[in-house]
PDB file of N, CA and C in Angstrom:
ATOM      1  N   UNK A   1       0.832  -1.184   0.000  1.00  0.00           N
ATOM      2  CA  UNK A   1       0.000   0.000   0.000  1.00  0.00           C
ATOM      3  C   UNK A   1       0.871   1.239   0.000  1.00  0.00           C
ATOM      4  N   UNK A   2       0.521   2.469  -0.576  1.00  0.00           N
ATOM      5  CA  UNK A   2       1.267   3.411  -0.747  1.00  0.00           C
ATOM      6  C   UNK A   2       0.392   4.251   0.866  1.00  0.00           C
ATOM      7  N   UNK A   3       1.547   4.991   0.675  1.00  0.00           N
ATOM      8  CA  UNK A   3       1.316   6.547   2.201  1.00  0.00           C
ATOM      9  C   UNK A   3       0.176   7.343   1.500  1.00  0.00           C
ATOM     10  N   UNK A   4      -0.541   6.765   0.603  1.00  0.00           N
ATOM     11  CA  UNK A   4      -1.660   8.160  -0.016  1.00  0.00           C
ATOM     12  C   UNK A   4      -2.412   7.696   0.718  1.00  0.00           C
ATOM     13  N   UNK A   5      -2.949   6.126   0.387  1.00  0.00           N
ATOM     14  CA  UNK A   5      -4.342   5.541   0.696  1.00  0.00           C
ATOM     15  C   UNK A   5      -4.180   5.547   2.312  1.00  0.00           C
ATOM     16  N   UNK A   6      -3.304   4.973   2.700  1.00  0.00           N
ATOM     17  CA  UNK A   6      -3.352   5.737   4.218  1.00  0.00           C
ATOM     18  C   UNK A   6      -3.789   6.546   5.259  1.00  0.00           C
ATOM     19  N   UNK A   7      -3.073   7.672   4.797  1.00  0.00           N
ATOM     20  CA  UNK A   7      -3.440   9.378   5.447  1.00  0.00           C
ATOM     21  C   UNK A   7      -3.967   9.901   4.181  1.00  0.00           C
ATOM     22  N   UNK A   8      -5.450   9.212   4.347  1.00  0.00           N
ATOM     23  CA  UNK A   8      -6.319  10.345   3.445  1.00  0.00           C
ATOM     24  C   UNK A   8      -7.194  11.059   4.864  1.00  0.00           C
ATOM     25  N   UNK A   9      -7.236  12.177   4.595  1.00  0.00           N
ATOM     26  CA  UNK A   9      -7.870  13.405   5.330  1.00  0.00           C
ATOM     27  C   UNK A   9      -8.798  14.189   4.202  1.00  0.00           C
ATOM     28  N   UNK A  10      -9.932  14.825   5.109  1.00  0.00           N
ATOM     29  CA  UNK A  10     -10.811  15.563   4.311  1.00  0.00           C
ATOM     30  C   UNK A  10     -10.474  17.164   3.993  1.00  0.00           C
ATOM     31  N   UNK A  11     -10.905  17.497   3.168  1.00  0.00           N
ATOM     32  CA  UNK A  11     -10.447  18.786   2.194  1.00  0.00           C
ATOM     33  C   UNK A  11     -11.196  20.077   2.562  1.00  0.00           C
ATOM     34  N   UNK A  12     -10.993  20.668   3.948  1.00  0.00           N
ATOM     35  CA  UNK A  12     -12.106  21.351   4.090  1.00  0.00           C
ATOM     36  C   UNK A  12     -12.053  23.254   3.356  1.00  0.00           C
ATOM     37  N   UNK A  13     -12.715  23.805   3.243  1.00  0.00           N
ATOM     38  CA  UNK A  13     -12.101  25.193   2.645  1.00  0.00           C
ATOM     39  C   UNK A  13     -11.703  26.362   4.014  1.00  0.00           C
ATOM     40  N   UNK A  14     -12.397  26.774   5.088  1.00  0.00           N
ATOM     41  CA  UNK A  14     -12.065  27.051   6.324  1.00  0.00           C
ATOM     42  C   UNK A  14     -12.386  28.905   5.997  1.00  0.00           C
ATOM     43  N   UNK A  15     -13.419  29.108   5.234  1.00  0.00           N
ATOM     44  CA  UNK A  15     -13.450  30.447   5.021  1.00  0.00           C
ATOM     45  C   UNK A  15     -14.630  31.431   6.391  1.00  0.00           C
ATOM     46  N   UNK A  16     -14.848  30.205   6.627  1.00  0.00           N
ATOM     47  CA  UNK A  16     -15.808  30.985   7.684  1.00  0.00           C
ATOM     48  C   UNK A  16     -15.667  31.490   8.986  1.00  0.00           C
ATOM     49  N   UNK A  17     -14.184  31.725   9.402  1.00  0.00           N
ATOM     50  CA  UNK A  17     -13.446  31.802  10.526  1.00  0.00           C
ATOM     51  C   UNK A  17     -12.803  33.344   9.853  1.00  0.00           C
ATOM     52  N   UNK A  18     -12.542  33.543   8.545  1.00  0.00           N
ATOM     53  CA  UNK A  18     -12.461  34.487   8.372  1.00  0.00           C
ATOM     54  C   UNK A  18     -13.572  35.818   8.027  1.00  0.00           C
ATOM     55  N   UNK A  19     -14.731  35.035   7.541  1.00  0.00           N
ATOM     56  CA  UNK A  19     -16.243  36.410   7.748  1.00  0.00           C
ATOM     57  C   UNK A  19     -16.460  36.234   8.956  1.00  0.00           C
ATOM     58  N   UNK A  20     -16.226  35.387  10.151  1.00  0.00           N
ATOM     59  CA  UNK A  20     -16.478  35.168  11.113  1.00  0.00           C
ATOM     60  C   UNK A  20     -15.673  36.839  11.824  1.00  0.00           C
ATOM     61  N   UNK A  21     -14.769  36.774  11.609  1.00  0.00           N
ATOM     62  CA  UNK A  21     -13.553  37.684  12.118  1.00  0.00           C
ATOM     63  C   UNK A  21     -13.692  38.814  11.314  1.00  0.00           C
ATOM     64  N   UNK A  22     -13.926  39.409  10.149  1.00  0.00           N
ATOM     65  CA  UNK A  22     -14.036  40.477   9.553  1.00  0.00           C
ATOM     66  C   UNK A  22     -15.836  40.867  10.216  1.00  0.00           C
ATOM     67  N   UNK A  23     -16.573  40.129  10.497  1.00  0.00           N
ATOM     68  CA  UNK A  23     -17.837  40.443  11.071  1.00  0.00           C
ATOM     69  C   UNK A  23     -17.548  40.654  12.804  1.00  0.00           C
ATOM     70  N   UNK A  24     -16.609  40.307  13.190  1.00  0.00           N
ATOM     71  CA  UNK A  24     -16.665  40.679  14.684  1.00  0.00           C
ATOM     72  C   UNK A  24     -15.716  41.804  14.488  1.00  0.00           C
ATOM     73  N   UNK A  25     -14.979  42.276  13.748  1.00  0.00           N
ATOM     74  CA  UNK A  25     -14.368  43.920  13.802  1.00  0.00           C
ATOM     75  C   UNK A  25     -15.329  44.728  13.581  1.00  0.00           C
ATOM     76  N   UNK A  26     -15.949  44.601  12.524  1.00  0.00           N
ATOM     77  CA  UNK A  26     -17.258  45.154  12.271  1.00  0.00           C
ATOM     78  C   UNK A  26     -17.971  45.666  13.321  1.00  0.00           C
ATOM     79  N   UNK A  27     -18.651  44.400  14.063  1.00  0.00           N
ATOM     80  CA  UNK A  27     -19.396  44.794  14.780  1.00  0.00           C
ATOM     81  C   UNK A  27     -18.833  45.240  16.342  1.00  0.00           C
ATOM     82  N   UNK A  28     -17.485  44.939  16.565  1.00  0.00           N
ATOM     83  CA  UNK A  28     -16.972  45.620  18.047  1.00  0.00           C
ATOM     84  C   UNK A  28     -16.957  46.995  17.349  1.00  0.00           C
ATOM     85  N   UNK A  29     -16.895  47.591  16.308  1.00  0.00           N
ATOM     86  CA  UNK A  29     -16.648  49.506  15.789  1.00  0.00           C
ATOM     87  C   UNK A  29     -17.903  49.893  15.822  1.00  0.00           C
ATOM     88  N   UNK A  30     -18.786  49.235  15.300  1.00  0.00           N
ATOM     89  CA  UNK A  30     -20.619  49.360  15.852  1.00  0.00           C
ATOM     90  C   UNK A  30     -20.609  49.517  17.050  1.00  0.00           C
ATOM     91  N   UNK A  31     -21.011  48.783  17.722  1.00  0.00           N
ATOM     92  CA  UNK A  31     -21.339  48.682  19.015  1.00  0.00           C
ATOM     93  C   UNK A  31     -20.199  49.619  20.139  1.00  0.00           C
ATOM     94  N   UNK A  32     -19.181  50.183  19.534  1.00  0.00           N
ATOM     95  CA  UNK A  32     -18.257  50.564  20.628  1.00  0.00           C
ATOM     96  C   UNK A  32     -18.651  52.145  19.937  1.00  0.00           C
ATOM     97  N   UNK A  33     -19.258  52.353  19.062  1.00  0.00           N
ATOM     98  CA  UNK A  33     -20.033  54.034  18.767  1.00  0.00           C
ATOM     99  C   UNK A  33     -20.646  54.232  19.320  1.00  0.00           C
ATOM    100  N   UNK A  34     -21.491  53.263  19.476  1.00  0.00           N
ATOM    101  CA  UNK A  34     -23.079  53.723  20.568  1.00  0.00           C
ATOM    102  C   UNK A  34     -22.832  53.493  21.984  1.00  0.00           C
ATOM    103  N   UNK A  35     -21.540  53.087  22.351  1.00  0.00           N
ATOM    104  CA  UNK A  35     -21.653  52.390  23.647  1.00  0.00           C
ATOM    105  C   UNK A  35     -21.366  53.964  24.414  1.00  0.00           C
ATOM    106  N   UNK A  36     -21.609  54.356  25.691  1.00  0.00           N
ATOM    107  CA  UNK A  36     -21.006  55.281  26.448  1.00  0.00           C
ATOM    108  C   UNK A  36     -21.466  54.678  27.326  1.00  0.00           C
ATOM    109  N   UNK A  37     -19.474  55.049  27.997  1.00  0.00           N
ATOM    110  CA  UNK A  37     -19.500  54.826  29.607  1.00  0.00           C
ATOM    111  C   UNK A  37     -18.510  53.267  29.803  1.00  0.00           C
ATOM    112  N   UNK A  38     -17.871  52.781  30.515  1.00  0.00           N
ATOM    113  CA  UNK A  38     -16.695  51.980  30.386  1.00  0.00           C
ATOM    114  C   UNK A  38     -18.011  50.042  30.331  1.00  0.00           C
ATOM    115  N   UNK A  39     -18.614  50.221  31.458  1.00  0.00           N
ATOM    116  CA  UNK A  39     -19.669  48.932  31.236  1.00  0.00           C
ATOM    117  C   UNK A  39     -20.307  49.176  29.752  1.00  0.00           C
ATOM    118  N   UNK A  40     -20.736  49.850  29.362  1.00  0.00           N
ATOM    119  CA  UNK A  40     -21.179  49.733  28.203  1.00  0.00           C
ATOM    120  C   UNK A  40     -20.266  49.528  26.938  1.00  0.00           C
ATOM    121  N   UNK A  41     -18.710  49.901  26.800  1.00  0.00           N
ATOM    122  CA  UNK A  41     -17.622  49.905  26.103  1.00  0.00           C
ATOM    123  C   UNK A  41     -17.744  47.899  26.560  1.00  0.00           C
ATOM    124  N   UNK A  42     -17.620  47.426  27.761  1.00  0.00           N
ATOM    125  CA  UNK A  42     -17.474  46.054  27.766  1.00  0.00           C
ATOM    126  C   UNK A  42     -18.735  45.372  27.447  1.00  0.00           C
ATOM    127  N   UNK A  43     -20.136  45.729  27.469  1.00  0.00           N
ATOM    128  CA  UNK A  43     -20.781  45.202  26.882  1.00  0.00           C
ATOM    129  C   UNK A  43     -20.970  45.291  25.462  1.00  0.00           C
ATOM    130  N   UNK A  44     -20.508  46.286  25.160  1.00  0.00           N
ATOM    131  CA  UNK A  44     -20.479  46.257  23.676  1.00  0.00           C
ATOM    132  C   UNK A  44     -19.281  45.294  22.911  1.00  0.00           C
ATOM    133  N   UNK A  45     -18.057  44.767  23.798  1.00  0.00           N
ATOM    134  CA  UNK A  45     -17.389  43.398  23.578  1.00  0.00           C
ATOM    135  C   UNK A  45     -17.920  42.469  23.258  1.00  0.00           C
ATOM    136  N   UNK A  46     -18.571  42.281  23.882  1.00  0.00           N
ATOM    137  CA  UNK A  46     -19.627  40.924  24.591  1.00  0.00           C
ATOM    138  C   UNK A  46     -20.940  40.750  23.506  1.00  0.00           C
ATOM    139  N   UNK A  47     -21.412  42.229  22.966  1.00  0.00           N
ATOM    140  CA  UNK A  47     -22.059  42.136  21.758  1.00  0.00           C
ATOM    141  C   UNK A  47     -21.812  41.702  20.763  1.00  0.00           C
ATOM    142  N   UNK A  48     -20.502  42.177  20.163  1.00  0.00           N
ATOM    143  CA  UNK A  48     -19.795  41.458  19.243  1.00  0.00           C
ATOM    144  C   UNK A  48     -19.469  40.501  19.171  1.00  0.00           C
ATOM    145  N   UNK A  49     -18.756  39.869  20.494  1.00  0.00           N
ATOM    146  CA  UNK A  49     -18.897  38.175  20.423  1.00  0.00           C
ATOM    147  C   UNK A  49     -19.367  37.595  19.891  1.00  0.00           C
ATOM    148  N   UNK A  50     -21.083  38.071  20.051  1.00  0.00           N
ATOM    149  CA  UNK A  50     -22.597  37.058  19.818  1.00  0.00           C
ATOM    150  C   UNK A  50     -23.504  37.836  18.802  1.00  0.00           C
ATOM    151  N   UNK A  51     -22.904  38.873  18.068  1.00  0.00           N
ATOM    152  CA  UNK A  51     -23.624  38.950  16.896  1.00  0.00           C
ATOM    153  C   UNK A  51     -24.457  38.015  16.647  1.00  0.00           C
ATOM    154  N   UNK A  52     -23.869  37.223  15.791  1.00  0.00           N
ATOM    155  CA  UNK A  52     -24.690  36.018  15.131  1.00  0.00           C
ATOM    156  C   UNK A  52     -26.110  35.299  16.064  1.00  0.00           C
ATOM    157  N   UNK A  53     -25.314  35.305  17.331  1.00  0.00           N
ATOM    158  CA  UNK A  53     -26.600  34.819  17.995  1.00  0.00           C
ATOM    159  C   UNK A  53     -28.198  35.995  17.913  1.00  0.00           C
ATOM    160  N   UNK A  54     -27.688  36.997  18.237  1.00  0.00           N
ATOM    161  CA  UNK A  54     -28.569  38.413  18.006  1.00  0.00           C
ATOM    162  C   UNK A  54     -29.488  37.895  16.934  1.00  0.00           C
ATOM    163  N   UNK A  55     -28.525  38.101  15.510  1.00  0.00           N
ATOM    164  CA  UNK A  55     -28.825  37.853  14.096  1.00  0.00           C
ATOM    165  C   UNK A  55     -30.057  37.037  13.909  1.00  0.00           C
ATOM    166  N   UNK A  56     -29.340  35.873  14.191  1.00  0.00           N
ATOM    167  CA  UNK A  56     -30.201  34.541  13.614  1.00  0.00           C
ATOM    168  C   UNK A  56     -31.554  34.561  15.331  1.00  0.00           C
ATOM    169  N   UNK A  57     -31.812  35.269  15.868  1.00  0.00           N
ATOM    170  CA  UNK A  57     -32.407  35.464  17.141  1.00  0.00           C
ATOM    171  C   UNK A  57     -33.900  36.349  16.512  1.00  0.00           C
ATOM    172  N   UNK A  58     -33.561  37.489  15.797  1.00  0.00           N
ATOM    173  CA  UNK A  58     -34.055  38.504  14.991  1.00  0.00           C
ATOM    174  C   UNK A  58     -34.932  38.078  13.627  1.00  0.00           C
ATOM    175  N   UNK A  59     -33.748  37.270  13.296  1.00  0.00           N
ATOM    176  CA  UNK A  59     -34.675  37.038  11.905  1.00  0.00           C
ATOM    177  C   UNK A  59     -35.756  35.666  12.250  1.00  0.00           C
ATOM    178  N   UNK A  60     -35.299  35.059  13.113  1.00  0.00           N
ATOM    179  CA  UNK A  60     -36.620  33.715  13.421  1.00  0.00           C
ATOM    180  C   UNK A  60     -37.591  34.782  13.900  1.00  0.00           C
ATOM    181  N   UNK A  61     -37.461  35.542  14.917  1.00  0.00           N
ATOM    182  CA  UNK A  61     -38.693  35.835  15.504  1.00  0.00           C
ATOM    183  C   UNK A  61     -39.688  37.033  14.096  1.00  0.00           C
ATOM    184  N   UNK A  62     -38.966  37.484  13.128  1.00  0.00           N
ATOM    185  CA  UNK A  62     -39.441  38.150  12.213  1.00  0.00           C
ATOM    186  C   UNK A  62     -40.165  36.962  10.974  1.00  0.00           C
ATOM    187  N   UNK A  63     -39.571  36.013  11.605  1.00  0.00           N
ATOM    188  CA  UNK A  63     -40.420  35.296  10.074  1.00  0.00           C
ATOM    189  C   UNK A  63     -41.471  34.540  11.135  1.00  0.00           C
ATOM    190  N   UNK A  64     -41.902  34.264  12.018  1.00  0.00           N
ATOM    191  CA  UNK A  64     -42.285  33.976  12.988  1.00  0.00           C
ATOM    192  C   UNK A  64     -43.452  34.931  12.989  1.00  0.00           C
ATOM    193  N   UNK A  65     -43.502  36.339  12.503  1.00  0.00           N
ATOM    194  CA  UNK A  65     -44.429  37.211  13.043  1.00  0.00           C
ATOM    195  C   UNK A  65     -45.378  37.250  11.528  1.00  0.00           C
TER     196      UNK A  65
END
């Protein structure tokens, strides 16, 4: 047997770690405009984190209505 058939591994593309990351700069420069006051500067961290959760939170309850 050759070393190919072996160590075959899957081919993944891995692009979503990077909109992942260009969407959380994004949204920490959002959220750190509107924020005033140092708790609100850290909740507006904490926003950005969980965008996505927000996101996909928003649009169920809108198709929902």
């Amino acid at each position: 047997m050759s070393d190919t058939s072996k160590n075959k591994s899957a081919v993944r593309c891995g692009g979503g770690g990077a909109v992942y990351g260009l969407g959380f700069i994004g949204a920490v420069v959002y959220y750190w405009q509107h924020a005033s006051g140092f708790w609100a500067h850290v909740w507006a961290v904490v926003e950005a984190f969980l965008w996505p959760a927000f996101l996909v939170y928003h649009l169920l309850a809108h198709l929902a209505a």
